[in-house]
Each structure stands twice: as structure tokens, then as C-alpha cells.
PDB file of N, CA and C in Angstrom:
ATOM      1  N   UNK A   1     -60.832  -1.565 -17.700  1.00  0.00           N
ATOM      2  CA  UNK A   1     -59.525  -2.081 -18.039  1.00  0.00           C
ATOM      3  C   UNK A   1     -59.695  -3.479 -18.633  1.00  0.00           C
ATOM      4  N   UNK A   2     -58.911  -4.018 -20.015  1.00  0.00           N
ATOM      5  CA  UNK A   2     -59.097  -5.186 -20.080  1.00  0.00           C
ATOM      6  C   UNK A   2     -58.222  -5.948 -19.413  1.00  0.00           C
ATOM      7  N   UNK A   3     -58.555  -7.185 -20.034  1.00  0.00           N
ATOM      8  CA  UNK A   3     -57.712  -8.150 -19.889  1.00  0.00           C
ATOM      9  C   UNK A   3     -56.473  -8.543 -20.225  1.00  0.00           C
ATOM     10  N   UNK A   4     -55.431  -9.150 -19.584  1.00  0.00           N
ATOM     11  CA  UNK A   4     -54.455  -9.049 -19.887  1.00  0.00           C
ATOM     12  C   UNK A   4     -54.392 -10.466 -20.171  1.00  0.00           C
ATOM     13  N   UNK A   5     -53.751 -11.402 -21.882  1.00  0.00           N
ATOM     14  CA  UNK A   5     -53.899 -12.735 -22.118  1.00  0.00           C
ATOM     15  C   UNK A   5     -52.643 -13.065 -22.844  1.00  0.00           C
ATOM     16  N   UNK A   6     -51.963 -14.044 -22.215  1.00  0.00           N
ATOM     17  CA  UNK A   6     -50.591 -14.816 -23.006  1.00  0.00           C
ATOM     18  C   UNK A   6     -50.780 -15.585 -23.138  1.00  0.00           C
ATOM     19  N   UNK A   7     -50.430 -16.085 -24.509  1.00  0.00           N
ATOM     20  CA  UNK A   7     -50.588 -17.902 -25.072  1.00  0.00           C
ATOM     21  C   UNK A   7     -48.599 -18.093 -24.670  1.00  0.00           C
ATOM     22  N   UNK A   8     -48.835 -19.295 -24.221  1.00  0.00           N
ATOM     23  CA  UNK A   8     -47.200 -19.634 -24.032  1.00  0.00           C
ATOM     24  C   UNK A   8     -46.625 -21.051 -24.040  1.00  0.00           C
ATOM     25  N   UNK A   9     -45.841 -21.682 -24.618  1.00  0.00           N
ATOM     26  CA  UNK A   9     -45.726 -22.919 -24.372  1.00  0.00           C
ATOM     27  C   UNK A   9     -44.474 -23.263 -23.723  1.00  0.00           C
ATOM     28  N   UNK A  10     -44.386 -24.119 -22.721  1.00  0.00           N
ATOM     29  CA  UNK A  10     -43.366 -24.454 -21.735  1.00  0.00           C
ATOM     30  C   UNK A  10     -42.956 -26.375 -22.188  1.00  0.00           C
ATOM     31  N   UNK A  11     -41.267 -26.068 -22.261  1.00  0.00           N
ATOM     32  CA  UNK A  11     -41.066 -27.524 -22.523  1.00  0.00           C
ATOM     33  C   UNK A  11     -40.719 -27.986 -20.956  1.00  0.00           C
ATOM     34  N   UNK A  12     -40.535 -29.598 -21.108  1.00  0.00           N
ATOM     35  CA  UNK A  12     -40.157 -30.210 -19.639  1.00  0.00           C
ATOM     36  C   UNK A  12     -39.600 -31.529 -19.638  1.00  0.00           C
ATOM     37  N   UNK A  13     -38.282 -31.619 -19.053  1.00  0.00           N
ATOM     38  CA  UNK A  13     -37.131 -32.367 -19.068  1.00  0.00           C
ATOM     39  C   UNK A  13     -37.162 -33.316 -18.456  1.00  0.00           C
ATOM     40  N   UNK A  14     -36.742 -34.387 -18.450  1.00  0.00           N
ATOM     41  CA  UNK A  14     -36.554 -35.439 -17.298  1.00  0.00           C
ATOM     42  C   UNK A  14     -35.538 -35.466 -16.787  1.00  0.00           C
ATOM     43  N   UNK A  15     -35.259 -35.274 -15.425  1.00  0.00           N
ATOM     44  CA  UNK A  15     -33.924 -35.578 -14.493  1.00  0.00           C
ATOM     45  C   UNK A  15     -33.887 -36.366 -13.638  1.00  0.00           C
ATOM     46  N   UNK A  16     -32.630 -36.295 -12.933  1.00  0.00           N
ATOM     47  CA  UNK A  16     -32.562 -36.705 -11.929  1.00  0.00           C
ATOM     48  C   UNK A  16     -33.552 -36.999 -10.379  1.00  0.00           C
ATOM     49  N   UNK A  17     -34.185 -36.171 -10.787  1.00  0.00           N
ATOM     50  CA  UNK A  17     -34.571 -35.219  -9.796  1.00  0.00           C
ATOM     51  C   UNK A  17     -36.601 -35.410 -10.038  1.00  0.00           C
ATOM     52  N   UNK A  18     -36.547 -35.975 -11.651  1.00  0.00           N
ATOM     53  CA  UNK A  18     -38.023 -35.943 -11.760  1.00  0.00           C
ATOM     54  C   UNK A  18     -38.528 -35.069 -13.180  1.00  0.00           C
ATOM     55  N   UNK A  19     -39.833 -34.769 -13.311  1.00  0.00           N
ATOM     56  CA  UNK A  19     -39.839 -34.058 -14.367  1.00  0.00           C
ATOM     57  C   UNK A  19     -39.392 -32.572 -13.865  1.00  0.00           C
ATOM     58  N   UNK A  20     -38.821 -31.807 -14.965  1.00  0.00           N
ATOM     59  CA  UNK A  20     -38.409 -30.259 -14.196  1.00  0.00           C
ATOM     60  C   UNK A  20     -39.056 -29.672 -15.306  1.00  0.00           C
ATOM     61  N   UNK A  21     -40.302 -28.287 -15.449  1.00  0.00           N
ATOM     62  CA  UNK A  21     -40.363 -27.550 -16.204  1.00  0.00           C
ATOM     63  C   UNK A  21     -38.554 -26.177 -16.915  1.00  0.00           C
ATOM     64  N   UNK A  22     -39.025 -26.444 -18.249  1.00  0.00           N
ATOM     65  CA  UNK A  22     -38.171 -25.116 -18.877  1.00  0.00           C
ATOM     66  C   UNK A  22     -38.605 -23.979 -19.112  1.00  0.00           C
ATOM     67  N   UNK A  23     -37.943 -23.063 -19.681  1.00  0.00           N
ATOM     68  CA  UNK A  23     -37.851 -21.934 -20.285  1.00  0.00           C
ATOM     69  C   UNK A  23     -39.324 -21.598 -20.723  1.00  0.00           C
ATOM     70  N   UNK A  24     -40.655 -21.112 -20.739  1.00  0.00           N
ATOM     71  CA  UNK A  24     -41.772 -20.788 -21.130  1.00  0.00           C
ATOM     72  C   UNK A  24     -41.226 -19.787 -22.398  1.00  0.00           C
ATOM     73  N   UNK A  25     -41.903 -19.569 -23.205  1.00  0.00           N
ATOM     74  CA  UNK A  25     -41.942 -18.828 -24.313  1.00  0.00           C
ATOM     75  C   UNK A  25     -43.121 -18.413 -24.765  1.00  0.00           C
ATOM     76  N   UNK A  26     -43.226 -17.005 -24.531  1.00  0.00           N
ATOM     77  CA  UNK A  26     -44.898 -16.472 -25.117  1.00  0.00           C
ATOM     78  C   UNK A  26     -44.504 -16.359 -26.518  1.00  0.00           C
ATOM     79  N   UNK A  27     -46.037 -16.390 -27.052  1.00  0.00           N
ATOM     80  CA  UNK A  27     -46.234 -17.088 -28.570  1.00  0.00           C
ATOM     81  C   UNK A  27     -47.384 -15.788 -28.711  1.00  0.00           C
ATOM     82  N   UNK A  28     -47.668 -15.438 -30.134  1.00  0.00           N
ATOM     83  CA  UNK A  28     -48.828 -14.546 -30.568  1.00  0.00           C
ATOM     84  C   UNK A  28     -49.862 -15.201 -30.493  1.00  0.00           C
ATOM     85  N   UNK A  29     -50.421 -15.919 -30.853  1.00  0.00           N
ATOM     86  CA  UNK A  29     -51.205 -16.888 -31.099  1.00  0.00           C
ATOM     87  C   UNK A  29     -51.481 -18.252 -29.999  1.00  0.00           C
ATOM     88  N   UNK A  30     -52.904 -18.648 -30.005  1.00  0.00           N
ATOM     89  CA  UNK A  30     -53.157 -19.681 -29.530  1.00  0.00           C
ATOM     90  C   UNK A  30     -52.566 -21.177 -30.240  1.00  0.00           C
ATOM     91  N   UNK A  31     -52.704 -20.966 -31.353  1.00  0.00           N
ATOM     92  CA  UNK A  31     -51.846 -21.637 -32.501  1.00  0.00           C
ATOM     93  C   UNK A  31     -50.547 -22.226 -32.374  1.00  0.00           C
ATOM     94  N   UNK A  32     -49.908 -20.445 -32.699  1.00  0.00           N
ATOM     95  CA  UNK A  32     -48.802 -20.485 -32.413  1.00  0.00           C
ATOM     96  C   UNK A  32     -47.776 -21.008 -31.053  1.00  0.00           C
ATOM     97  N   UNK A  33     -48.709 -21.373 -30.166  1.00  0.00           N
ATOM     98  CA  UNK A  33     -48.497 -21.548 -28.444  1.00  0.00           C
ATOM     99  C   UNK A  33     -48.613 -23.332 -29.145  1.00  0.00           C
ATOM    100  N   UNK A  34     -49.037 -23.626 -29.314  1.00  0.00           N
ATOM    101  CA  UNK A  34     -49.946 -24.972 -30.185  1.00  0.00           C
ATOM    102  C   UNK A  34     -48.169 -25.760 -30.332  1.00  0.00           C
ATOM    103  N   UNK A  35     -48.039 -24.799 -31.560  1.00  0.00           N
ATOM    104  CA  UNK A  35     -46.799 -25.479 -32.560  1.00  0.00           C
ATOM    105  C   UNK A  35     -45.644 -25.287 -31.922  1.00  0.00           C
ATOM    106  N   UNK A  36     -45.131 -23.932 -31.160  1.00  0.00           N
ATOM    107  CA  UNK A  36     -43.864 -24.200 -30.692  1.00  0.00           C
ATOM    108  C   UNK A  36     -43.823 -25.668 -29.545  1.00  0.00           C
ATOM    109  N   UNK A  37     -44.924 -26.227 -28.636  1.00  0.00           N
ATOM    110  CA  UNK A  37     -45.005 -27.041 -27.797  1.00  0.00           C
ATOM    111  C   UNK A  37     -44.848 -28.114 -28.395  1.00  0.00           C
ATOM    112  N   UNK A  38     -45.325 -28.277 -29.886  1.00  0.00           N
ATOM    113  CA  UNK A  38     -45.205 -29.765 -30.629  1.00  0.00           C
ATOM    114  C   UNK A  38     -43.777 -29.377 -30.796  1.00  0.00           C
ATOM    115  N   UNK A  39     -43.342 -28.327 -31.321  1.00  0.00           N
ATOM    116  CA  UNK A  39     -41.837 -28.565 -31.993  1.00  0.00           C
ATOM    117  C   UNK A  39     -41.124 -28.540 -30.559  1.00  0.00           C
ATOM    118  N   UNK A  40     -41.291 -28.557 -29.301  1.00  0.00           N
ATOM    119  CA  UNK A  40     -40.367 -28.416 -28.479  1.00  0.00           C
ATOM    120  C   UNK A  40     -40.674 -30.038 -28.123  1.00  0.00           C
ATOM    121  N   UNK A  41     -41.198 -30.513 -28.249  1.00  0.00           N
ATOM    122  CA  UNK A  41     -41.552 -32.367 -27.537  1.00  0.00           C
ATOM    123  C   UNK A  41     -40.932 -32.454 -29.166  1.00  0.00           C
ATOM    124  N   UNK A  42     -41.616 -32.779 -30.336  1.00  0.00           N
ATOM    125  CA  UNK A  42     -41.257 -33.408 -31.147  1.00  0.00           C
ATOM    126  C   UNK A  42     -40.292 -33.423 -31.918  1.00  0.00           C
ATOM    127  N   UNK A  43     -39.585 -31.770 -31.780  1.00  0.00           N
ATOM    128  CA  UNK A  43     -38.197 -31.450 -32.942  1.00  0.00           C
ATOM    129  C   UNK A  43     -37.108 -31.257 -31.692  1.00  0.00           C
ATOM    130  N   UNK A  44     -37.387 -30.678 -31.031  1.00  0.00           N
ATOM    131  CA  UNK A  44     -36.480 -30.409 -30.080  1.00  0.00           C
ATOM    132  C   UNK A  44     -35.856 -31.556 -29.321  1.00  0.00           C
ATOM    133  N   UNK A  45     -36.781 -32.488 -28.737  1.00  0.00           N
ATOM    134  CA  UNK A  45     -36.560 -33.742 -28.475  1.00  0.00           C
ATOM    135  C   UNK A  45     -36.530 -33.382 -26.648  1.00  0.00           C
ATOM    136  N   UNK A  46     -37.358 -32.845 -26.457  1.00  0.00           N
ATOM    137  CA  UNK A  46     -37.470 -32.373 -24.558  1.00  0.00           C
ATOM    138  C   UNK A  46     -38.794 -34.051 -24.637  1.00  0.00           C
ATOM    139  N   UNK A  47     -38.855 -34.177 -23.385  1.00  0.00           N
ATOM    140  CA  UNK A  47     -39.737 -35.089 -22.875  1.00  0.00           C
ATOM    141  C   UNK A  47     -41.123 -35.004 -23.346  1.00  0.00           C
ATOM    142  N   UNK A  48     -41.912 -33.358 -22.998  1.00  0.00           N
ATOM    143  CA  UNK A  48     -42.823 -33.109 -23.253  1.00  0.00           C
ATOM    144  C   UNK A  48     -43.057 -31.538 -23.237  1.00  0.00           C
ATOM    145  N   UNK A  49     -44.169 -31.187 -23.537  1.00  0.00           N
ATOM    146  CA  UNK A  49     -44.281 -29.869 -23.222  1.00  0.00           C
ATOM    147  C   UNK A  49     -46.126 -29.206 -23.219  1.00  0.00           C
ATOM    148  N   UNK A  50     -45.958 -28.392 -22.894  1.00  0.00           N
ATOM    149  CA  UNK A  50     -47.464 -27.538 -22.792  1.00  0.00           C
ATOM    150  C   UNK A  50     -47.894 -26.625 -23.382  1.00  0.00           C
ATOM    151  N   UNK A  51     -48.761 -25.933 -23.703  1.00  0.00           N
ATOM    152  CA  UNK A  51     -49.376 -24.670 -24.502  1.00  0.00           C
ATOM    153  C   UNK A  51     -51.127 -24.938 -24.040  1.00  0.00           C
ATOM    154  N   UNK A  52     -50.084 -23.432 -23.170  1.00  0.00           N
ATOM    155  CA  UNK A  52     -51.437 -22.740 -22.377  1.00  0.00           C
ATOM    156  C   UNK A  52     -51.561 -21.564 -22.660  1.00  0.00           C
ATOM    157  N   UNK A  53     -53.101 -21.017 -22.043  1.00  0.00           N
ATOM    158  CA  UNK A  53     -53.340 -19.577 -22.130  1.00  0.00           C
ATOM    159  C   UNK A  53     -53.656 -19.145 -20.676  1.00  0.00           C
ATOM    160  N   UNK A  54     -52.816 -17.997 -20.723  1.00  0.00           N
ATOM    161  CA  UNK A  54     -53.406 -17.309 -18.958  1.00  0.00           C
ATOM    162  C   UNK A  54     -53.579 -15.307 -19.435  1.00  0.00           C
ATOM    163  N   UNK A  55     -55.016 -15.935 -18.365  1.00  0.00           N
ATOM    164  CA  UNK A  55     -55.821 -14.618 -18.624  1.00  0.00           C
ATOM    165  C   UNK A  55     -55.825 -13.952 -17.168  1.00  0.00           C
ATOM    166  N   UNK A  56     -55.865 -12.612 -17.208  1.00  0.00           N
ATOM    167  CA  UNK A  56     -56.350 -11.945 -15.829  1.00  0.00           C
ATOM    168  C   UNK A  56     -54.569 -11.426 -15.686  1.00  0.00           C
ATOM    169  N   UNK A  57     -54.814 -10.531 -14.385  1.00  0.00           N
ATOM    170  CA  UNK A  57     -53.681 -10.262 -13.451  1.00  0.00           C
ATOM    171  C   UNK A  57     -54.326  -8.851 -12.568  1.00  0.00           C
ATOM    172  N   UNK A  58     -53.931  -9.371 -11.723  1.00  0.00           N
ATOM    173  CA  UNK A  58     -52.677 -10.251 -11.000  1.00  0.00           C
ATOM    174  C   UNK A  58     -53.759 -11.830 -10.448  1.00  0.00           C
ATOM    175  N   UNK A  59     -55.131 -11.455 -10.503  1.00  0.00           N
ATOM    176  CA  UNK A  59     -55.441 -12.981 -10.687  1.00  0.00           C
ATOM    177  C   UNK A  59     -55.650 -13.537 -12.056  1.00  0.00           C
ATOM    178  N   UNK A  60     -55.062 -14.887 -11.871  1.00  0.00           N
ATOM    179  CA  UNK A  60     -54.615 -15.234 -13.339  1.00  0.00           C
ATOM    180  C   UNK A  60     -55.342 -16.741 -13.544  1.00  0.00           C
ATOM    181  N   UNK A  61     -56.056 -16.630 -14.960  1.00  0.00           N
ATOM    182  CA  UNK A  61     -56.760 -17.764 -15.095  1.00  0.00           C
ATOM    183  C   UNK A  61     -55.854 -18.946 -15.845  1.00  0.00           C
ATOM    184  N   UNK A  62     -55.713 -20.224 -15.486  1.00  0.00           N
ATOM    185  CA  UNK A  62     -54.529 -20.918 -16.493  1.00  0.00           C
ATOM    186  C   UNK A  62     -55.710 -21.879 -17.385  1.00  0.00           C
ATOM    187  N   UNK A  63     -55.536 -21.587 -18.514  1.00  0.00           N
ATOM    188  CA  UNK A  63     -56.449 -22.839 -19.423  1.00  0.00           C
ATOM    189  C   UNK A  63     -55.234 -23.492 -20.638  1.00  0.00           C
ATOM    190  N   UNK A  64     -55.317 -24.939 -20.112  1.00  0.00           N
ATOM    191  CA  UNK A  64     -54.658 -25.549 -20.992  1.00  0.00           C
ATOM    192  C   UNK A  64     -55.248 -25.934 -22.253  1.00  0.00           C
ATOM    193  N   UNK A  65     -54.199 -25.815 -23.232  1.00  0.00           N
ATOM    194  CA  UNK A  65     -54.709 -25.987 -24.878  1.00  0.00           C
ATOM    195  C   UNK A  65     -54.189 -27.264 -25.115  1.00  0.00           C
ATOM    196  N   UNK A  66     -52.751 -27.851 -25.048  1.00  0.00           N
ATOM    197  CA  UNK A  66     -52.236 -28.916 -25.505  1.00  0.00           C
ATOM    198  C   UNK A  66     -51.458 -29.582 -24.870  1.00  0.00           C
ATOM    199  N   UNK A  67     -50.977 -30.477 -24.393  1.00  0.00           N
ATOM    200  CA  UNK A  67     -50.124 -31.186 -24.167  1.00  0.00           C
ATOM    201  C   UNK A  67     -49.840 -32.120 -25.160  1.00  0.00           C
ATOM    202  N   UNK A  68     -48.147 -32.953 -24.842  1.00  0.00           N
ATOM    203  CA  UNK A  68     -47.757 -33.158 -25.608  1.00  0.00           C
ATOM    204  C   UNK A  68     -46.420 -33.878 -24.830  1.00  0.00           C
ATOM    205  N   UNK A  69     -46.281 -35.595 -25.005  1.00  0.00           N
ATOM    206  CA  UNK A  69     -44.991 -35.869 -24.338  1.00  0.00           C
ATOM    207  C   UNK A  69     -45.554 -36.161 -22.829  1.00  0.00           C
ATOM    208  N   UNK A  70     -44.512 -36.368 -22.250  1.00  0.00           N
ATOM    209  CA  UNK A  70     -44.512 -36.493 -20.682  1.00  0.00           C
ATOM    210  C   UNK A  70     -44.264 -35.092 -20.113  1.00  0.00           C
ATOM    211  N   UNK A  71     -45.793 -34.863 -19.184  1.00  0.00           N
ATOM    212  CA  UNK A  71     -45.576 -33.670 -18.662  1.00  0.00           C
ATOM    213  C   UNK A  71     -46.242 -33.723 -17.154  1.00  0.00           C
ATOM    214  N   UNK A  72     -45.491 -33.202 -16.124  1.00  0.00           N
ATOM    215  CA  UNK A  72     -46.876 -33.621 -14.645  1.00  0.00           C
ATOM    216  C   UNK A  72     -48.293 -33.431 -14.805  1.00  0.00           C
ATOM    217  N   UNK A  73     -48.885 -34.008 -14.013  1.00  0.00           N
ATOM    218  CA  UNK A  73     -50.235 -33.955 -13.969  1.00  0.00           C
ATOM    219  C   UNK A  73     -50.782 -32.877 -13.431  1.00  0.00           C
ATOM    220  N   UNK A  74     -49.847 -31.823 -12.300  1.00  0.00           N
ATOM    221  CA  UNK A  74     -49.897 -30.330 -11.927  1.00  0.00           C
ATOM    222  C   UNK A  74     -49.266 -29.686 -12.852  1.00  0.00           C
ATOM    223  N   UNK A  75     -49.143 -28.652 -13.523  1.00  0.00           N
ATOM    224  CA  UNK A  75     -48.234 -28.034 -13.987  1.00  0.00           C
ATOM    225  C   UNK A  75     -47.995 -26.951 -12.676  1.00  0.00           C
ATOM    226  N   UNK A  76     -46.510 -26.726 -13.139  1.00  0.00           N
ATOM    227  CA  UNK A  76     -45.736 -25.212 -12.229  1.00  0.00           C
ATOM    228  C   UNK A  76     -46.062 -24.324 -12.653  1.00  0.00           C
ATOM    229  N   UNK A  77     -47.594 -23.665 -12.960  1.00  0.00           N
ATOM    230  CA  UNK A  77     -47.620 -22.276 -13.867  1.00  0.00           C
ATOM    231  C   UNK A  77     -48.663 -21.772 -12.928  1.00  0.00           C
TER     232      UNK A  77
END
């Protein structure tokens, strides 16, 4: 059986409350995981955001590609 792999980039807000992750969005591409994370920090105007890849399931490997903006130093993924 292979592997099962999503590139995805997650933006993240500042509140009240602290940084809060958003909405994740899988992307085709490692790339593509790349650019929606710049356009979600830089066009969108969110704090910051991420573009990662996670491999495996139900154990799941998380490898970060980019950050971008203010984002925690844990991510929630």
C-alpha cells in the first residue's frame, strides 16, 4: 500500500486569545502549498501562515516547507 501525501497550507490570525490557526487548504503541489501560504500572509493580509507536507496515515509525518508571517513555534497540525 502506498503512501498517502497532502501538501496544505494553513493561515493564522491574531486574537484575543493569541495566535489561532485557520481554515487549512490542500494544494496539488508542494509549490502550490508554497504560494497559497504567501498569498494568504501577503494578499490576504492574515498574520501568517504555513505550507506543509504530511505523509503516512494514520501515522502521519508533518514536514514543514514554508513559513511566512507570524506563526507559533508548535504548529496545531
Amino acid at each position: 500500500m502506498s503512501e498517502i501525501t497532502h501538501f496544505i497550507a494553513i493561515p493564522f490570525d491574531l486574537t484575543d486569545d493569541g495566535i489561532v490557526a485557520g481554515q487549512p487548504f490542500k494544494c496539488a503541489t508542494p509549490a502550490s502549498a508554497i504560494e497559497r501560504a504567501k498569498g494568504f500572509w501577503q494578499i490576504l493580509g492574515h498574520a501568517g501562515a504555513v505550507a506543509f507536507v504530511r505523509t503516512g496515515y494514520p501515522e502521519a509525518q508533518i514536514t514543514v516547507l514554508r513559513r511566512f508571517g507570524t506563526v507559533p513555534d508548535k504548529l496545531p497540525i
